[in-house]
Protein backbone atom coordinates (compact mmCIF):
# COMPACT_ATOMS: atom_id res chain seq x y z
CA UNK A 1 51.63 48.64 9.29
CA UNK A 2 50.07 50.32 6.13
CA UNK A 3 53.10 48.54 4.30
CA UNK A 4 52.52 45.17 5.88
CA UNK A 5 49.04 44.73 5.05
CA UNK A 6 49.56 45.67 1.81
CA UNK A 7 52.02 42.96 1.23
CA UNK A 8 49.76 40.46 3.03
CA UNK A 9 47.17 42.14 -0.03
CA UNK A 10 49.37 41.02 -2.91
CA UNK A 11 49.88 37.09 -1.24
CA UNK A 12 45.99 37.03 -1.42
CA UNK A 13 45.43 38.26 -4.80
CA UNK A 14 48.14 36.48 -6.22
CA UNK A 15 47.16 33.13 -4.04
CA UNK A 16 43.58 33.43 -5.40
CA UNK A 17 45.00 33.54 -9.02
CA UNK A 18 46.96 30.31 -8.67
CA UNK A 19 44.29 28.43 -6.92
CA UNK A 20 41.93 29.57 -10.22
CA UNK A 21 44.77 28.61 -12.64
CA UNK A 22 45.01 31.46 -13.97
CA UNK A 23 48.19 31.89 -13.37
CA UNK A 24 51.39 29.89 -12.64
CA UNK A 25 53.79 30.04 -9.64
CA UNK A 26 56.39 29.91 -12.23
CA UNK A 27 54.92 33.35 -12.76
CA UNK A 28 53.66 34.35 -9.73
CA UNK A 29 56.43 34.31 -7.90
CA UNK A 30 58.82 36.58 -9.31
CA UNK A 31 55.71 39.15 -10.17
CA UNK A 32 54.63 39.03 -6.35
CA UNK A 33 58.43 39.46 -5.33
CA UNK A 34 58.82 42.45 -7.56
CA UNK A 35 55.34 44.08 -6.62
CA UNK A 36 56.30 43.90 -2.55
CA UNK A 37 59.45 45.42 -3.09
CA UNK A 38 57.42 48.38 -5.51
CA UNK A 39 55.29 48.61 -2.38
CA UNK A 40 57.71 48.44 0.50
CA UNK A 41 59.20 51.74 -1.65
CA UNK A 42 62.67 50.00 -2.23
CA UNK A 43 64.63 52.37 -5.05
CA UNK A 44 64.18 51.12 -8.52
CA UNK A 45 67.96 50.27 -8.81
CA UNK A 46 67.78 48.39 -6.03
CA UNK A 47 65.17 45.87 -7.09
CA UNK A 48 67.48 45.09 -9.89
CA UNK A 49 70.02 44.14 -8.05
CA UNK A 50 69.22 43.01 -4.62
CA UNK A 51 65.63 41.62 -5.57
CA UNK A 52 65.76 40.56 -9.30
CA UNK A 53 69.76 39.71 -9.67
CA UNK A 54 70.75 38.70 -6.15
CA UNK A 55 67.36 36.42 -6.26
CA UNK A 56 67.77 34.98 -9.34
CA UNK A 57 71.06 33.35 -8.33
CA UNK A 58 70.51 33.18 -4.52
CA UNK A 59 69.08 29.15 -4.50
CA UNK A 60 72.07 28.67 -6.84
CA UNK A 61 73.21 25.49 -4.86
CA UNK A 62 69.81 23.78 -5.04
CA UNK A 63 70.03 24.21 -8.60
CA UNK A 64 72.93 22.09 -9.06
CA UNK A 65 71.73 20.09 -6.86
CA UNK A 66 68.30 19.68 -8.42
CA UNK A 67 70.06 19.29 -11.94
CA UNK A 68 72.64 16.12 -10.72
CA UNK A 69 69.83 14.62 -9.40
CA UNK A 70 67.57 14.58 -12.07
CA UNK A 71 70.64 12.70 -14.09
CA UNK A 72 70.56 9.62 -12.08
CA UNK A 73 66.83 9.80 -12.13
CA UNK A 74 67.55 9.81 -15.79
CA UNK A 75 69.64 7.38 -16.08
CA UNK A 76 67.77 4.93 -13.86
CA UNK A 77 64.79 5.61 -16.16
CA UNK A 78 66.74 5.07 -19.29
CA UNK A 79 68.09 1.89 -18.27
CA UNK A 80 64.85 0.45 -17.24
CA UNK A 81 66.27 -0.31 -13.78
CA UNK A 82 62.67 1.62 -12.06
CA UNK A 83 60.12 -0.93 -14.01
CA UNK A 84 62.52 -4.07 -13.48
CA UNK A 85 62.47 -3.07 -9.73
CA UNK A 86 58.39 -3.09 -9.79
CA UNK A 87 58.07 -6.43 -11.46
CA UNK A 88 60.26 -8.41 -9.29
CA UNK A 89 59.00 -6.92 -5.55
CA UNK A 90 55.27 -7.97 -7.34
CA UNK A 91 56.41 -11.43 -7.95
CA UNK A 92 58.02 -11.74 -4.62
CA UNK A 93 54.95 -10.22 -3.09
CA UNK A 94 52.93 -13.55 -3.59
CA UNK A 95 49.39 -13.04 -4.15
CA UNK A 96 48.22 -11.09 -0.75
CA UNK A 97 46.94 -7.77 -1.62
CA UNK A 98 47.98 -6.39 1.56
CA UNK A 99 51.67 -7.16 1.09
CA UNK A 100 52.08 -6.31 -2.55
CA UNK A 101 49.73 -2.91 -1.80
CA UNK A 102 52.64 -2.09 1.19
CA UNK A 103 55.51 -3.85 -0.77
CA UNK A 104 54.45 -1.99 -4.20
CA UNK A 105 54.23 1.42 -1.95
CA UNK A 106 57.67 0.74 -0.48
CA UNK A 107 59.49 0.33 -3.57
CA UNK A 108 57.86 3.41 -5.32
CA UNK A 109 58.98 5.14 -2.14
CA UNK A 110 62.50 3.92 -3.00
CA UNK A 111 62.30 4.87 -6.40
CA UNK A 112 60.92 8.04 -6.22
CA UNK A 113 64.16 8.94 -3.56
CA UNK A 114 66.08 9.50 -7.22
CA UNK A 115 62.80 10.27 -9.55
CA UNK A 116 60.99 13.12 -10.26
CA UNK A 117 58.06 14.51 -12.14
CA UNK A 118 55.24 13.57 -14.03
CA UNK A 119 57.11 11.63 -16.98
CA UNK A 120 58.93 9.46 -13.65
CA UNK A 121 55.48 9.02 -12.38
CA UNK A 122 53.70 7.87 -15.57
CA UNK A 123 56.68 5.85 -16.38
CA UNK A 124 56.27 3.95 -12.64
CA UNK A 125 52.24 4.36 -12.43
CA UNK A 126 51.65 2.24 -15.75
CA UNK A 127 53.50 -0.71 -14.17
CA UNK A 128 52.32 -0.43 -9.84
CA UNK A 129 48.84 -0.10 -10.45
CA UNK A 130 47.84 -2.33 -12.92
CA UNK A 131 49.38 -5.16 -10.59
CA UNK A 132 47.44 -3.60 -7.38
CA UNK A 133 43.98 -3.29 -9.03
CA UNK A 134 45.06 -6.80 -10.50
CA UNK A 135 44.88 -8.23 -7.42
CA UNK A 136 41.34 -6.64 -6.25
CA UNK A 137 42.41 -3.54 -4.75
CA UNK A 138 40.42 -0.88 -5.61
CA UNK A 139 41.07 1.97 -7.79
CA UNK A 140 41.09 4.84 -5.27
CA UNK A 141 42.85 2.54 -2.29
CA UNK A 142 45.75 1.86 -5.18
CA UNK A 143 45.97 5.41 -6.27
CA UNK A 144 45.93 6.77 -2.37
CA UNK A 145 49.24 4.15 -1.78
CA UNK A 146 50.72 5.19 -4.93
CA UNK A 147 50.63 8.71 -3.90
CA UNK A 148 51.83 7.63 -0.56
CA UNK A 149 55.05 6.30 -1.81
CA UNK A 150 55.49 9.04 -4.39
CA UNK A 151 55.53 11.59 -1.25
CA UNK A 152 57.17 9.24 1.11
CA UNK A 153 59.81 8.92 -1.80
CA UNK A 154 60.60 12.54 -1.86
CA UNK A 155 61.06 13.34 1.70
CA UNK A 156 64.00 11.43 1.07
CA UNK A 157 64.81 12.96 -2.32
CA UNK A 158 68.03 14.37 -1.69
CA UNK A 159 67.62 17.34 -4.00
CA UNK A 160 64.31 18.68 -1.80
CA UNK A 161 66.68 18.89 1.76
CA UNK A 162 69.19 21.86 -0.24
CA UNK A 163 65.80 24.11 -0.34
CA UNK A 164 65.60 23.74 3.20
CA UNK A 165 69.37 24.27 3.62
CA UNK A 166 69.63 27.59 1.52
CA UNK A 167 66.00 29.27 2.65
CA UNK A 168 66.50 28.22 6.79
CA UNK A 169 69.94 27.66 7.38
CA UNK A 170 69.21 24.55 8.48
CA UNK A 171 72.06 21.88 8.90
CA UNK A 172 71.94 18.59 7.13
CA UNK A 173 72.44 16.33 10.26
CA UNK A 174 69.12 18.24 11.53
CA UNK A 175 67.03 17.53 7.99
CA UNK A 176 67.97 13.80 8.54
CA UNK A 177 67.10 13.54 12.75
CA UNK A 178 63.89 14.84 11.34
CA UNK A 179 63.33 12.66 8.28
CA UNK A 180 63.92 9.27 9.44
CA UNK A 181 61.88 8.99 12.48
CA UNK A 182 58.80 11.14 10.14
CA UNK A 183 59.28 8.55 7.80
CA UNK A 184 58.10 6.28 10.37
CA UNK A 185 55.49 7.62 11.05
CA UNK A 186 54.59 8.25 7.47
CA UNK A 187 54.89 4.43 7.03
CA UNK A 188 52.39 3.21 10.14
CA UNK A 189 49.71 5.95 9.23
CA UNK A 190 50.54 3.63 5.75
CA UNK A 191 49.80 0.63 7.37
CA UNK A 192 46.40 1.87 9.09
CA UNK A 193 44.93 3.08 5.91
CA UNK A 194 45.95 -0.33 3.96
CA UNK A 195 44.45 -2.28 6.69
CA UNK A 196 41.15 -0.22 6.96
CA UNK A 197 40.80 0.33 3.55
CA UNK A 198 41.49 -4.07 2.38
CA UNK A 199 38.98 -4.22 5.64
CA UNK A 200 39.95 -8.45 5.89
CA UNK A 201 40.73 -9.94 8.97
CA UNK A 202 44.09 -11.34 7.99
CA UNK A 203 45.90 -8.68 7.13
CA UNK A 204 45.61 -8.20 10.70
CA UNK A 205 48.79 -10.19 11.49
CA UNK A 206 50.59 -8.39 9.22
CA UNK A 207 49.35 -4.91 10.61
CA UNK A 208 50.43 -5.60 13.98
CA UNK A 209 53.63 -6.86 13.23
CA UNK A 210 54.51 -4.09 10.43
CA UNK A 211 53.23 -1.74 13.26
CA UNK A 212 54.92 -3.48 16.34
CA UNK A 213 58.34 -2.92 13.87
CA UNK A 214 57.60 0.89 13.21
CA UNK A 215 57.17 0.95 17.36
CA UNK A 216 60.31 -0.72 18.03
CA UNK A 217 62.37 1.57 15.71
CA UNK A 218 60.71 4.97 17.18
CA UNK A 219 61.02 3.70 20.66
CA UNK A 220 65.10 3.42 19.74
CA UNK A 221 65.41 7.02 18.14
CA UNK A 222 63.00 8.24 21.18
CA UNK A 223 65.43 7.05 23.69
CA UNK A 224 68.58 7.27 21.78
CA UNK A 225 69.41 3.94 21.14
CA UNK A 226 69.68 4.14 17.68
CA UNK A 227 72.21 7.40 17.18
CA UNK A 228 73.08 6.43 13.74
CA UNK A 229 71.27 9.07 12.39
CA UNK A 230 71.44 11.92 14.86
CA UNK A 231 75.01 12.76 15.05
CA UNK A 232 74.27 16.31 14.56
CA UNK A 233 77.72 16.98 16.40
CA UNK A 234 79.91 15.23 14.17
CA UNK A 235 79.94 16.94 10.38
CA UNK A 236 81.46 16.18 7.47
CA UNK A 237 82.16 12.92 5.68
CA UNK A 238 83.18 9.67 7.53
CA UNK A 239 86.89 9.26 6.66
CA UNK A 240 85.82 5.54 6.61
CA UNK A 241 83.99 5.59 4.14
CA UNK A 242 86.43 6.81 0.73
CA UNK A 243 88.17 3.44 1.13
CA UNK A 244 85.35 1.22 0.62
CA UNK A 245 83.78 3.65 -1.85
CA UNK A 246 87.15 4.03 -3.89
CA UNK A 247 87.66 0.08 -3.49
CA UNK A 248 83.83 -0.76 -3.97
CA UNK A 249 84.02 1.16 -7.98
CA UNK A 250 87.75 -0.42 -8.82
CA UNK A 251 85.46 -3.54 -8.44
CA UNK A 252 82.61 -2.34 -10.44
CA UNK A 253 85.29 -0.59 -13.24
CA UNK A 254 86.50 -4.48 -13.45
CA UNK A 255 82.67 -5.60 -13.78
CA UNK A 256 82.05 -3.03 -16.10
CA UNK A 257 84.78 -3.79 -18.76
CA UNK A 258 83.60 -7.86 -18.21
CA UNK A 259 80.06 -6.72 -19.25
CA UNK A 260 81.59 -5.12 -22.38
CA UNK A 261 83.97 -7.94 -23.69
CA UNK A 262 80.77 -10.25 -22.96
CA UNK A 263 78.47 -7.35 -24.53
CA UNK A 264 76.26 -8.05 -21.98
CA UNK A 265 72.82 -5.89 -21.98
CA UNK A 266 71.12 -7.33 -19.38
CA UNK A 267 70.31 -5.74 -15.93
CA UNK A 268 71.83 -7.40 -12.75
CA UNK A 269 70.80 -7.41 -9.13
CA UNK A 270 73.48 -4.62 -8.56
CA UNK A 271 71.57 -2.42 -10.56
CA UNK A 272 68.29 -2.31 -8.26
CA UNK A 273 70.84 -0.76 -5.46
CA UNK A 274 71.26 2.28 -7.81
CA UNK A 275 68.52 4.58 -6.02
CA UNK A 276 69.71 4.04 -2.88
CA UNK A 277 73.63 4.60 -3.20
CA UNK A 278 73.00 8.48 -2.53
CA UNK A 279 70.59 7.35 0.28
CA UNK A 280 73.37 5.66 2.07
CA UNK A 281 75.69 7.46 1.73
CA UNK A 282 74.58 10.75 2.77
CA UNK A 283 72.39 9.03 6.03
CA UNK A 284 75.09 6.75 6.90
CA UNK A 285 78.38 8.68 6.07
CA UNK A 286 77.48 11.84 5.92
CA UNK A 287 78.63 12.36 2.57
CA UNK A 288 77.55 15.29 1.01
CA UNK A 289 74.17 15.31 -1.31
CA UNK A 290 76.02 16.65 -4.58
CA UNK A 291 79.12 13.72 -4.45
CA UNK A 292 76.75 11.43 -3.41
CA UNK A 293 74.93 11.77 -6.60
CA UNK A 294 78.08 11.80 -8.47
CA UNK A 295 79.00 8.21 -6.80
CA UNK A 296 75.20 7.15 -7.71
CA UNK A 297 75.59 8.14 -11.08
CA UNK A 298 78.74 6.35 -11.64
CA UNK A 299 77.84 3.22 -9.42
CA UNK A 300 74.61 3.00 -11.86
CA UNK A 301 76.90 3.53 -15.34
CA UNK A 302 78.71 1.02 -14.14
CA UNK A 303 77.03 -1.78 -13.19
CA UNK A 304 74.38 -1.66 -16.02
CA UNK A 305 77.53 -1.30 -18.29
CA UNK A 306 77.05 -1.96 -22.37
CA UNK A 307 78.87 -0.87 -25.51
CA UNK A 308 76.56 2.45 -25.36
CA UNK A 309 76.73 3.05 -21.81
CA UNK A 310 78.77 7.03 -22.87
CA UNK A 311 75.59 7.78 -25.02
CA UNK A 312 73.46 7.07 -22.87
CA UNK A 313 74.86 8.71 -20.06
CA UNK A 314 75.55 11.85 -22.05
CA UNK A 315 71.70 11.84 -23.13
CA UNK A 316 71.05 11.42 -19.35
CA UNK A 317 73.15 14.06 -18.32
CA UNK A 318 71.14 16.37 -21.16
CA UNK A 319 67.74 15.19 -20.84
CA UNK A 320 68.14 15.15 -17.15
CA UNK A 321 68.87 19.02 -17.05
CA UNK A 322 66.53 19.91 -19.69
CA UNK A 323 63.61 18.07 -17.44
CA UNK A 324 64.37 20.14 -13.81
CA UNK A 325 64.29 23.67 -16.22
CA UNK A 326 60.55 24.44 -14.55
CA UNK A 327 62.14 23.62 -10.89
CA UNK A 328 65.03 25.69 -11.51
CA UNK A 329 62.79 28.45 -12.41
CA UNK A 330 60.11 28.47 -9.64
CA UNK A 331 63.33 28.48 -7.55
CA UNK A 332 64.38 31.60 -9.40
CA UNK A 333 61.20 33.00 -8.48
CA UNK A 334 61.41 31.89 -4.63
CA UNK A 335 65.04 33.21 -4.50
CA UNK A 336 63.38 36.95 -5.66
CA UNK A 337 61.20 36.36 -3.38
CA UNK A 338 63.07 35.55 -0.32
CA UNK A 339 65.73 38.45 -1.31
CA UNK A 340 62.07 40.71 -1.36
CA UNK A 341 60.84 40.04 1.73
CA UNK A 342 63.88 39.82 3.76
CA UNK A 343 64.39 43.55 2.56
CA UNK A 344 64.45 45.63 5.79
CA UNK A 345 61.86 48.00 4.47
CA UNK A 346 59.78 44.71 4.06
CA UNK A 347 60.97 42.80 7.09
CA UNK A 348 60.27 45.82 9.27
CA UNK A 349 56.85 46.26 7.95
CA UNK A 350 55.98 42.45 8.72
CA UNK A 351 57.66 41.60 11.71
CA UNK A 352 55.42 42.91 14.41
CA UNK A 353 52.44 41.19 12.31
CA UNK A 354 54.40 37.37 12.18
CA UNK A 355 55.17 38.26 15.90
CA UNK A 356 51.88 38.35 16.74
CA UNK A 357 50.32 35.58 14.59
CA UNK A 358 52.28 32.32 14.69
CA UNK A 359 52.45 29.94 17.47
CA UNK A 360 55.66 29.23 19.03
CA UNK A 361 55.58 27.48 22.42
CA UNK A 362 55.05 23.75 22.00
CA UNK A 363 51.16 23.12 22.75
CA UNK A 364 49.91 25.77 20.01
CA UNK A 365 52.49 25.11 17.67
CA UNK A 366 50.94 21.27 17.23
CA UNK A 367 47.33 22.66 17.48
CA UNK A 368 47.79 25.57 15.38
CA UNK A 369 49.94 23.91 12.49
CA UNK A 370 47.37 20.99 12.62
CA UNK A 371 44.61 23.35 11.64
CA UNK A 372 46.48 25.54 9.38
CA UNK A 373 48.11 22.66 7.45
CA UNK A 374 45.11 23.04 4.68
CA UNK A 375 47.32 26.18 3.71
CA UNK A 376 50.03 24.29 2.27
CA UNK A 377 47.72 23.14 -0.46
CA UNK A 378 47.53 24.88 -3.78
CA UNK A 379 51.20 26.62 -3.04
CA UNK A 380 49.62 28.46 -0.25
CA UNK A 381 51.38 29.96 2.67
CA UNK A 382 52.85 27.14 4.28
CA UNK A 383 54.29 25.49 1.24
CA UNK A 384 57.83 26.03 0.50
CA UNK A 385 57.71 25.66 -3.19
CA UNK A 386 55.33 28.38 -3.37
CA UNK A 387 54.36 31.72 -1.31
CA UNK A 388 55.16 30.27 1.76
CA UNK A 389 58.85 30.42 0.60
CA UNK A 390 58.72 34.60 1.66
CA UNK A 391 56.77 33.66 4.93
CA UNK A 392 58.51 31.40 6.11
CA UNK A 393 62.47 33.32 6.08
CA UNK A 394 60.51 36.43 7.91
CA UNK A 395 58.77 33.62 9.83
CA UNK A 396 62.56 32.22 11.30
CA UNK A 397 63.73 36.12 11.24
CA UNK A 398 60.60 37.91 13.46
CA UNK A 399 59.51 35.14 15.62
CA UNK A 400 61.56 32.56 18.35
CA UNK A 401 60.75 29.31 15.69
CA UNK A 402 64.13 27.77 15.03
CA UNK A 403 64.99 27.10 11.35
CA UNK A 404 64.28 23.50 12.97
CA UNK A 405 60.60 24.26 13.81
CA UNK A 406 59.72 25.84 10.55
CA UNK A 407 61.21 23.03 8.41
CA UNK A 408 59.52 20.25 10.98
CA UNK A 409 56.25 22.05 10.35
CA UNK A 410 56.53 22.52 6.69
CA UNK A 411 57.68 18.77 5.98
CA UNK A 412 54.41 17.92 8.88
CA UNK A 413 52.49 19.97 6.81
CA UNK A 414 53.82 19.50 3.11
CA UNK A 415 52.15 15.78 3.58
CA UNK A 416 48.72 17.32 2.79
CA UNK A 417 50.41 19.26 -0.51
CA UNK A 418 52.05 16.24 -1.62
CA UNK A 419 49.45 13.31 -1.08
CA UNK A 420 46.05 15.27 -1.16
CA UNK A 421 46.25 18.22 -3.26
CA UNK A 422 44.10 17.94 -6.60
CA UNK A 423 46.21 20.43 -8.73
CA UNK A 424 49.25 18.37 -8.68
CA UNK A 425 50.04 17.02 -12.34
CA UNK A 426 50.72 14.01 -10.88
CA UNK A 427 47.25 13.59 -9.05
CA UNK A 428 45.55 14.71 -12.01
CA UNK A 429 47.32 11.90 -14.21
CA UNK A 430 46.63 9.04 -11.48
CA UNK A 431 43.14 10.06 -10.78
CA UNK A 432 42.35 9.87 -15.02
CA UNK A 433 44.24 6.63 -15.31
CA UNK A 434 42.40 4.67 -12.75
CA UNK A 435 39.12 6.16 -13.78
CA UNK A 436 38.41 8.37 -11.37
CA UNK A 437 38.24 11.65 -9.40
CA UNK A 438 40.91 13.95 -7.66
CA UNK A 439 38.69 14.69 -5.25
CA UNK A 440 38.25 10.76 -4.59
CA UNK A 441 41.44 10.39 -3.90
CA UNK A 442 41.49 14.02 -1.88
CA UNK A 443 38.65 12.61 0.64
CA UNK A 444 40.43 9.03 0.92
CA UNK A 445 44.12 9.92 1.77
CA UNK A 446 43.04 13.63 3.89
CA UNK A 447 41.88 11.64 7.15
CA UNK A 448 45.47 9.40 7.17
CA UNK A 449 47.70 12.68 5.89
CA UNK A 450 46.58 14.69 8.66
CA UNK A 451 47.33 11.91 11.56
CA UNK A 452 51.02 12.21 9.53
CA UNK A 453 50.79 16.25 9.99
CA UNK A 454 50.28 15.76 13.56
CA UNK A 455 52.53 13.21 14.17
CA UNK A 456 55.35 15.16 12.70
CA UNK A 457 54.35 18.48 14.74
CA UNK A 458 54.87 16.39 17.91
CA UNK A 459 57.83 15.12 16.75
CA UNK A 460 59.60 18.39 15.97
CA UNK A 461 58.61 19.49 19.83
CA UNK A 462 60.24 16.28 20.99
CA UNK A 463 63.66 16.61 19.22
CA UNK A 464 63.25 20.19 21.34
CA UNK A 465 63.07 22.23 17.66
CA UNK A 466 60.13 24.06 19.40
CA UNK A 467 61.93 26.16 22.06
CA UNK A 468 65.45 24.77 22.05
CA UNK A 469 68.06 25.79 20.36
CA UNK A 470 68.10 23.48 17.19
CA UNK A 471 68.67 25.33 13.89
């Protein structure tokens, strides 16, 4: 017990450094993981190899991962395919603030499926929200929808799920079940905060029939109508698929060497599907995330094809890498910390002190979570990319929540982190360009993110994550 609390000491010390800035997680993490083990008396030698080495390279597929994916984001930034997107859904959009504020959100979602980090977000921010604030929408109403799509973006950022995959064991076909029908839910909590916040009648007919579509689609995954994405029995890729895929870029190798006799620079409709190749192919074929970034990053050299397309594709491939180096470290530090805590010294000491605290039948897992979700903010205990990445392993090992139950609830729960929380860089950046506060946007996005948190609680009970046998 003596042991336990102790460790439970170090969390708090270390969590009260963070939220004072003081220090990073980057830092953090790896000190905290090597100071538990010092407690939890594991043998010097020991902590050098199971804890330091053994963590270090533990997450080693989500750095891969992490790295591909930041080379289409890359590349897609390089070839000016994310602000091209933006300008055309604005024009299409016409000149109603509730469609372009839902249309501009959608698209940033879309984008931000491939993108990442603050230079993707400045990059994207400088174009969205001078056209929502040009047509009347105010400043904290366009940053609250920008950091909407941002977040709704990256649930679907392929890169995030391998995390989850590596720390719960969780399989793939279970992240997307999850993730699609969330997103839904995501999208009409969207819809009620654009139509309270534009507060005009008319947008009222677009409300109801954005919201009667959401309905319709979580009525189908409800009651199993719509399997497409829940085919957690079948695994592996659709054999259907490498035809069409194979066929699809003999096609684009064709329109690639056109675009280079014609020395074409221009960008073509085919390039705004660049984002989404990965998407589709891993939620419709089942593809695996790391080829289908491969196919994304070929589909998008292809079809934006010019006379420098190798440069620039070798500077993505470069840049790319060099701009996930922080990621790959914090999940250096969460690997440490993971191979720390799941020590049985550790374990031990903690078990009996998990078993006792977290919720696991279905009525207080949705209360509890709900009020606990503030703890995800600031890298607290319930966020994955920061000390919650130890609580939550010894969470699935000394408790009966199913590597299911603790990634619904940390996605439920992440919403608050990744929308609300006035440390992120990216919050910070949006909240100085439009002139104002992160705690503005903190107070007018918190009411809507939590409705998300609880709507995704429910949902993990209702896929039966919460006392079923789901991993």
């Amino acid at each position: 017990m003596q042991i336990g609390i102790s460790c439970f000491i170090v969390f708090l010390i270390m969590a009260a450094l963070m939220y004072t800035r003081r220090i990073s997680a980057l830092l953090a993490l790896p000190i905290m993981a090597i100071a538990i083990a010092a407690i939890g008396g594991i043998p010097p030698s020991e902590i050098l190899k199971d804890v330091i080495n053994a963590g270090a390279l533990k997450l080693h597929s989500a750095y891969a991962t992490t790295m591909i994916g930041a080379v289409l984001a890359e590349l897609i930034n390089k070839h000016g395919i994310a602000k091209s997107m933006v300008r055309f859904v604005a024009e299409f959009s016409g000149d109603s603030p509730f469609l372009l504020g839902l249309m501009m959100t959608l698209v940033t979602a879309l984008l931000f499926s491939s993108l990442g980090g603050l230079g993707a977000v400045i990059m994207v921010g400088t174009v969205v929200l001078p056209v929502m604030l040009s047509l009347g929408i105010s400043a904290a109403t366009a940053g609250g929808l920008f950091l909407f799509g941002i977040n709704l973006g990256g649930m679907f950022n392929l890169a995030n799920w391998v995390l989850y995959k590596d720390v719960l064991g969780v399989e793939q076909s279970s992240i997307v079940s999850f993730v699609v029908p969330f997103s839904a839910i995501i999208c009409t909590v969207l819809v009620a905060f654009l139509t309270v916040e534009l507060r005009k009648l008319s947008n009222l007919k677009y409300s109801l029939a954005a919201l009667a579509i959401l309905a319709v689609f979580l009525w189908a995954v409800a009651t199993g109508q719509l399997t497409l994405f829940n085919a957690a029995a079948v695994t592996g890729p659709d054999p259907n698929s490498f035809v069409p895929v194979v066929a699809g870029m003999a096609i684009l190798i064709c329109y690639a060497i056109f675009r280079h006799v014609k020395k074409l620079v221009d960008l073509s409709a085919l390039a705004f599907f660049t984002p989404a190749i990965p998407l589709i192919l891993v939620l419709f074929f089942r593809w695996d995330i790391i080829t289908a970034f491969l196919v994304g990053i070929t589909y998008g050299t292809l079809v934006t094809w010019r006379r420098d397309s190798i440069n620039i594709l070798t500077r993505s491939i470069i840049e790319g890498a060099q701009s996930v180096i922080p990621a790959v470290i914090l999940m250096m530090g969460i690997g440490m910390l993971l191979c720390a805590v799941m020590h049985k010294t550790i374990s031990t000491a903690l078990a009996p002190l998990f078993a006792a605290a977290v919720p696991t039948d279905p009525i207080p897992y949705v209360v509890g979570f709900t009020l606990l979700a503030p703890l995800a903010l600031y890298r607290g205990p319930l966020s994955l990319w920061g000390m919650g990445s130890g609580l939550v392993a010894l969470m699935q090992k000394s408790t009966q929540l199913s590597g299911g139950a603790i990634m619904g609830m940390l996605m439920s729960v992440g919403q608050l982190q990744g929308v609300c929380d006035p440390t992120n860089t990216h919050n910070v950046w949006i909240a100085t360009y439009l002139g104002t506060d992160t705690q503005v946007l903190l107070k007018k996005t918190m009411p809507y993110v939590w409705l998300a948190v609880i709507g995704g609680l429910v949902l993990a009970v209702c896929l039966g994550y919460v006392g079923g046998a789901h991993g």
